[in-house]
N, C-alpha and C. Protein backbone atom coordinates (compact mmCIF):
# COMPACT_ATOMS: atom_id res chain seq x y z
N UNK A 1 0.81 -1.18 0.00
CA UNK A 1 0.00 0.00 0.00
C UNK A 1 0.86 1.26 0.00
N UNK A 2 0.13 1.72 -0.30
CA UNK A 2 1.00 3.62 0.10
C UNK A 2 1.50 4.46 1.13
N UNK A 3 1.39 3.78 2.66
CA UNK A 3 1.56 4.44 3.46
C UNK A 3 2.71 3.39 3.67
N UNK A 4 2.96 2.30 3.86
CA UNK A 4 4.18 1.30 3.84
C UNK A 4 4.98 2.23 3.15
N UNK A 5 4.68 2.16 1.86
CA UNK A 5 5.92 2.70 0.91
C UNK A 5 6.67 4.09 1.03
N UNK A 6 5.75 4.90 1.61
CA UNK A 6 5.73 6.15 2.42
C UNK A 6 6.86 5.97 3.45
N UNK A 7 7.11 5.10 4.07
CA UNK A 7 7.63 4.81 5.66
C UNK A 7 6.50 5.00 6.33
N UNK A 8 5.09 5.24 6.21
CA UNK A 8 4.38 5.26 7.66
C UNK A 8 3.71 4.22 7.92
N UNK A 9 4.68 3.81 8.93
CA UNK A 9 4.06 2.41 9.57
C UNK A 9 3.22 2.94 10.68
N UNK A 10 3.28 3.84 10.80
CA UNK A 10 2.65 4.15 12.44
C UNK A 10 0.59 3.90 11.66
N UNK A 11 1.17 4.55 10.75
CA UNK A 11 -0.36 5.41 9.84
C UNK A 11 -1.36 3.86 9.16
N UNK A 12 -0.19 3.50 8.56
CA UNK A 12 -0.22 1.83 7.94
C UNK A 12 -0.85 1.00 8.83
N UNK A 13 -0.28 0.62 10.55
CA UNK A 13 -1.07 -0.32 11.15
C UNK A 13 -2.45 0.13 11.32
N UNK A 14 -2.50 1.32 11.93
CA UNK A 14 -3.31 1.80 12.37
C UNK A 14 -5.16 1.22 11.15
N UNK A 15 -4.37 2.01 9.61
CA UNK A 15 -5.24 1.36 8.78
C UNK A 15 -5.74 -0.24 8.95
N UNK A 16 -4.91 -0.74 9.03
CA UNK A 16 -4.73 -2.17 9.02
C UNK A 16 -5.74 -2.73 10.10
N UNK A 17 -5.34 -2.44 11.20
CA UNK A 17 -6.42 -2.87 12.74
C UNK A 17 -7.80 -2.68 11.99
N UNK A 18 -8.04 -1.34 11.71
CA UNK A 18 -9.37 -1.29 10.99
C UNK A 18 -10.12 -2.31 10.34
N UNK A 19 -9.05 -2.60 9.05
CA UNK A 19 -9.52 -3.73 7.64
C UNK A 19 -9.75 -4.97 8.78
N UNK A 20 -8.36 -5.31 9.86
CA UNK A 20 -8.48 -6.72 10.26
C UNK A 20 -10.01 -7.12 10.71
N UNK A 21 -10.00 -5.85 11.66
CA UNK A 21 -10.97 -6.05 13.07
C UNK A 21 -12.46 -6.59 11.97
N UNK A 22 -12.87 -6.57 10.69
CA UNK A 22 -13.47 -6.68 9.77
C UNK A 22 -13.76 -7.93 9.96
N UNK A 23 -13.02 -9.02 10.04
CA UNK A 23 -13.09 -10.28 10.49
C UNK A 23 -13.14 -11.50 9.55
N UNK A 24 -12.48 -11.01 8.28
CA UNK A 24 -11.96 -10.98 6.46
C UNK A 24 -10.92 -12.01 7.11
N UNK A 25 -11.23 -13.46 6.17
CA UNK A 25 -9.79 -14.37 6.67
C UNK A 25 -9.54 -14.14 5.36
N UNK A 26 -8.84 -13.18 5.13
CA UNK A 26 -7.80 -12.89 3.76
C UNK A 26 -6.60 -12.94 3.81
N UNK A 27 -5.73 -13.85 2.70
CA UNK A 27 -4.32 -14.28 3.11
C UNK A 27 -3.65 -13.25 2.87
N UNK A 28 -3.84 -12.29 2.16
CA UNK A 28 -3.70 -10.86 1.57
C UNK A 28 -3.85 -10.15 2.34
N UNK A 29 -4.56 -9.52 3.17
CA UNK A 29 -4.30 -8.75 4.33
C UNK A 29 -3.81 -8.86 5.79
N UNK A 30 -3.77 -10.06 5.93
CA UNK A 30 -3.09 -11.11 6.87
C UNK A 30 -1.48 -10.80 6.62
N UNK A 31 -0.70 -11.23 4.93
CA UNK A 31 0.39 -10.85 4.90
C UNK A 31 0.74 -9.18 4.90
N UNK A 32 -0.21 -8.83 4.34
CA UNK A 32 0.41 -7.09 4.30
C UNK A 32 -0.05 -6.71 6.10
N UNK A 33 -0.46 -7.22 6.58
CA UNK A 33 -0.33 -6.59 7.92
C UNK A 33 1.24 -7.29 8.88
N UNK A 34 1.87 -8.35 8.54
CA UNK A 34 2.79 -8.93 8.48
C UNK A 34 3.66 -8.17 8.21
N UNK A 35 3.40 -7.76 6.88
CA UNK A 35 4.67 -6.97 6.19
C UNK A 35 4.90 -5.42 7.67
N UNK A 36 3.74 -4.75 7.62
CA UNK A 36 3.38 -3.81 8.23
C UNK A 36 4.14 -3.79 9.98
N UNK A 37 3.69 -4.94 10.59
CA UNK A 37 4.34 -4.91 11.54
C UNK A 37 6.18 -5.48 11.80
N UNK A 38 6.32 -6.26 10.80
CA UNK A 38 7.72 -6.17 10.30
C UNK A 38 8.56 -4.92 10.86
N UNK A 39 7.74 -4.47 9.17
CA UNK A 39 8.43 -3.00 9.26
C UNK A 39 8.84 -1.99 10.51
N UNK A 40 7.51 -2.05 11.39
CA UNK A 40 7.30 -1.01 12.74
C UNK A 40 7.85 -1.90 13.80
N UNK A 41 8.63 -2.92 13.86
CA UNK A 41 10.00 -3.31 14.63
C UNK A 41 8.76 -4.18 15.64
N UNK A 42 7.47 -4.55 15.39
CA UNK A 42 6.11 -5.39 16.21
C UNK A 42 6.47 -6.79 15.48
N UNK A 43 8.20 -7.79 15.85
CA UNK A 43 8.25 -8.67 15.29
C UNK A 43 7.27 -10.21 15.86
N UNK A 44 6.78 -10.03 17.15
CA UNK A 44 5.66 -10.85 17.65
C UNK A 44 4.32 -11.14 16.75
N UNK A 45 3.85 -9.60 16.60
CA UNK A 45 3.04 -9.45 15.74
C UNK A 45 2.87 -9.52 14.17
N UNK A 46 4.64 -9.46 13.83
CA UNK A 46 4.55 -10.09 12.39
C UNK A 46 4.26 -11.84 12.31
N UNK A 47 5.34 -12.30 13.40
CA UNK A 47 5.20 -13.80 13.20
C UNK A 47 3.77 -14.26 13.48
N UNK A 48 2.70 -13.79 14.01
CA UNK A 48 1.51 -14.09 14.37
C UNK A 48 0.69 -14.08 12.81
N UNK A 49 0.62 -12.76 12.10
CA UNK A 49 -0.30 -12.37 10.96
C UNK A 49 0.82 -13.28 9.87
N UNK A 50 1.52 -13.21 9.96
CA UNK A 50 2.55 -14.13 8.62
C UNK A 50 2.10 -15.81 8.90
N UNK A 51 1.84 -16.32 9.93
CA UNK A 51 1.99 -17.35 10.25
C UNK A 51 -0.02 -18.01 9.77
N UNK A 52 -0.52 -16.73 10.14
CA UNK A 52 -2.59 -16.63 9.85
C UNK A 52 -1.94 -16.66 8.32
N UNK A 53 -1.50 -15.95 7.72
CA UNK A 53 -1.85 -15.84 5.83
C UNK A 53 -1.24 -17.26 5.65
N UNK A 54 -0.55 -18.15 6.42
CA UNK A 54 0.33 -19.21 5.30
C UNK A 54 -0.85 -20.15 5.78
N UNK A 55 -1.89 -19.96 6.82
CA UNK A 55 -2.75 -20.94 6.80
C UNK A 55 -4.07 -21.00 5.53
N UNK A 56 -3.89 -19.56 5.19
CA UNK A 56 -4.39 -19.58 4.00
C UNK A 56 -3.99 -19.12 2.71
N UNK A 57 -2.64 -19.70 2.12
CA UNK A 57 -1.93 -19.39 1.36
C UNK A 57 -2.52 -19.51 0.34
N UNK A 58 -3.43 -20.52 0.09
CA UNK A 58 -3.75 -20.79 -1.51
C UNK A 58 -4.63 -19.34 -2.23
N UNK A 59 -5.01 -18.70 -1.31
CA UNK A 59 -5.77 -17.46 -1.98
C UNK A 59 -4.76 -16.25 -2.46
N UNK A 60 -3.39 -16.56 -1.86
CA UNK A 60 -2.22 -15.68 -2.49
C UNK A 60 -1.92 -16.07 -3.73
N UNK A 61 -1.53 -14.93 -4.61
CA UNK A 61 -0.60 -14.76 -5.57
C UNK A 61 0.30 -15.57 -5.55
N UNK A 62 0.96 -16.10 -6.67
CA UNK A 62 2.48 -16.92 -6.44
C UNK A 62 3.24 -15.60 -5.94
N UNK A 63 3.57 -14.39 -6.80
CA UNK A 63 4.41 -14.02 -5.97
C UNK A 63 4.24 -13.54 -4.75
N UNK A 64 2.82 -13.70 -4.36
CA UNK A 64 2.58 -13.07 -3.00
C UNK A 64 2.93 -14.26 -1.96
N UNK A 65 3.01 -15.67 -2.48
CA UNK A 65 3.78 -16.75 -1.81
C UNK A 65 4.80 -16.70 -1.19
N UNK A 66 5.39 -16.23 -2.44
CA UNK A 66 7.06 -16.49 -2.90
C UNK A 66 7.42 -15.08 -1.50
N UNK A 67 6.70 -14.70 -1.80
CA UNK A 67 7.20 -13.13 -0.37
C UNK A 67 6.73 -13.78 1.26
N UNK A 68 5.82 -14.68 1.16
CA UNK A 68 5.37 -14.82 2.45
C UNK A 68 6.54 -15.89 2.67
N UNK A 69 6.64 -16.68 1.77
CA UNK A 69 8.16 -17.75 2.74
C UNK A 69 9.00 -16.77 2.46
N UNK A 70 9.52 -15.99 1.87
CA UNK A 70 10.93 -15.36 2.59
C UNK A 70 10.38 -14.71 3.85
N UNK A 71 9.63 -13.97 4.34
CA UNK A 71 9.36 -13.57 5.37
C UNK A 71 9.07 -14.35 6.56
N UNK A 72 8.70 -15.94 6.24
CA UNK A 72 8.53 -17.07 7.45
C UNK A 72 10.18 -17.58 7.20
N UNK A 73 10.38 -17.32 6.45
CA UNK A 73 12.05 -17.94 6.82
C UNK A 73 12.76 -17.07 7.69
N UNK A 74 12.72 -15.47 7.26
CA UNK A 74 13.31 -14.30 8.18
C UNK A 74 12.60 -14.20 9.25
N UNK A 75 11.64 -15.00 9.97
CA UNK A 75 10.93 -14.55 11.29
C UNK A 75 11.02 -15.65 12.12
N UNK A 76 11.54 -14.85 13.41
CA UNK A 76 11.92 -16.39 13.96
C UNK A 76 10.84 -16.90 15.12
């Protein structure tokens, strides 16, 4: 999204809580909130939402795959 790419993660989660709290099992917003807390140094909270999208990986993109295992490989 645009506020990631921006640097605003502060602005980014904030969006994000919104979409989640929605209650959308999307593997797609699951990883970009992943990505999101990554970024804003919330590495608990990445491995949590990275770990929800790979339970529903098949609705990702290949390359949106291909990004979620490098990111379950980098999260410990």
């Amino acid at each position: 999204g645009a506020l990631p790419s921006a640097g605003r993660f502060g602005e980014a989660g904030t969006a994000m809580r919104r979409r989640l709290a929605e209650g959308t099992q999307d593997a797609r917003r699951f990883l970009h909130a992943g990505v999101i807390a990554a970024e804003a140094g919330r590495h608990d909270d990445a491995s949590q939402w990275l770990r929800k999208a790979d339970s529903v990986r098949a609705m990702l993109l290949p390359s949106e795959a291909d990004e979620l295992a490098r990111r379950l490989a980098d999260t410990p």
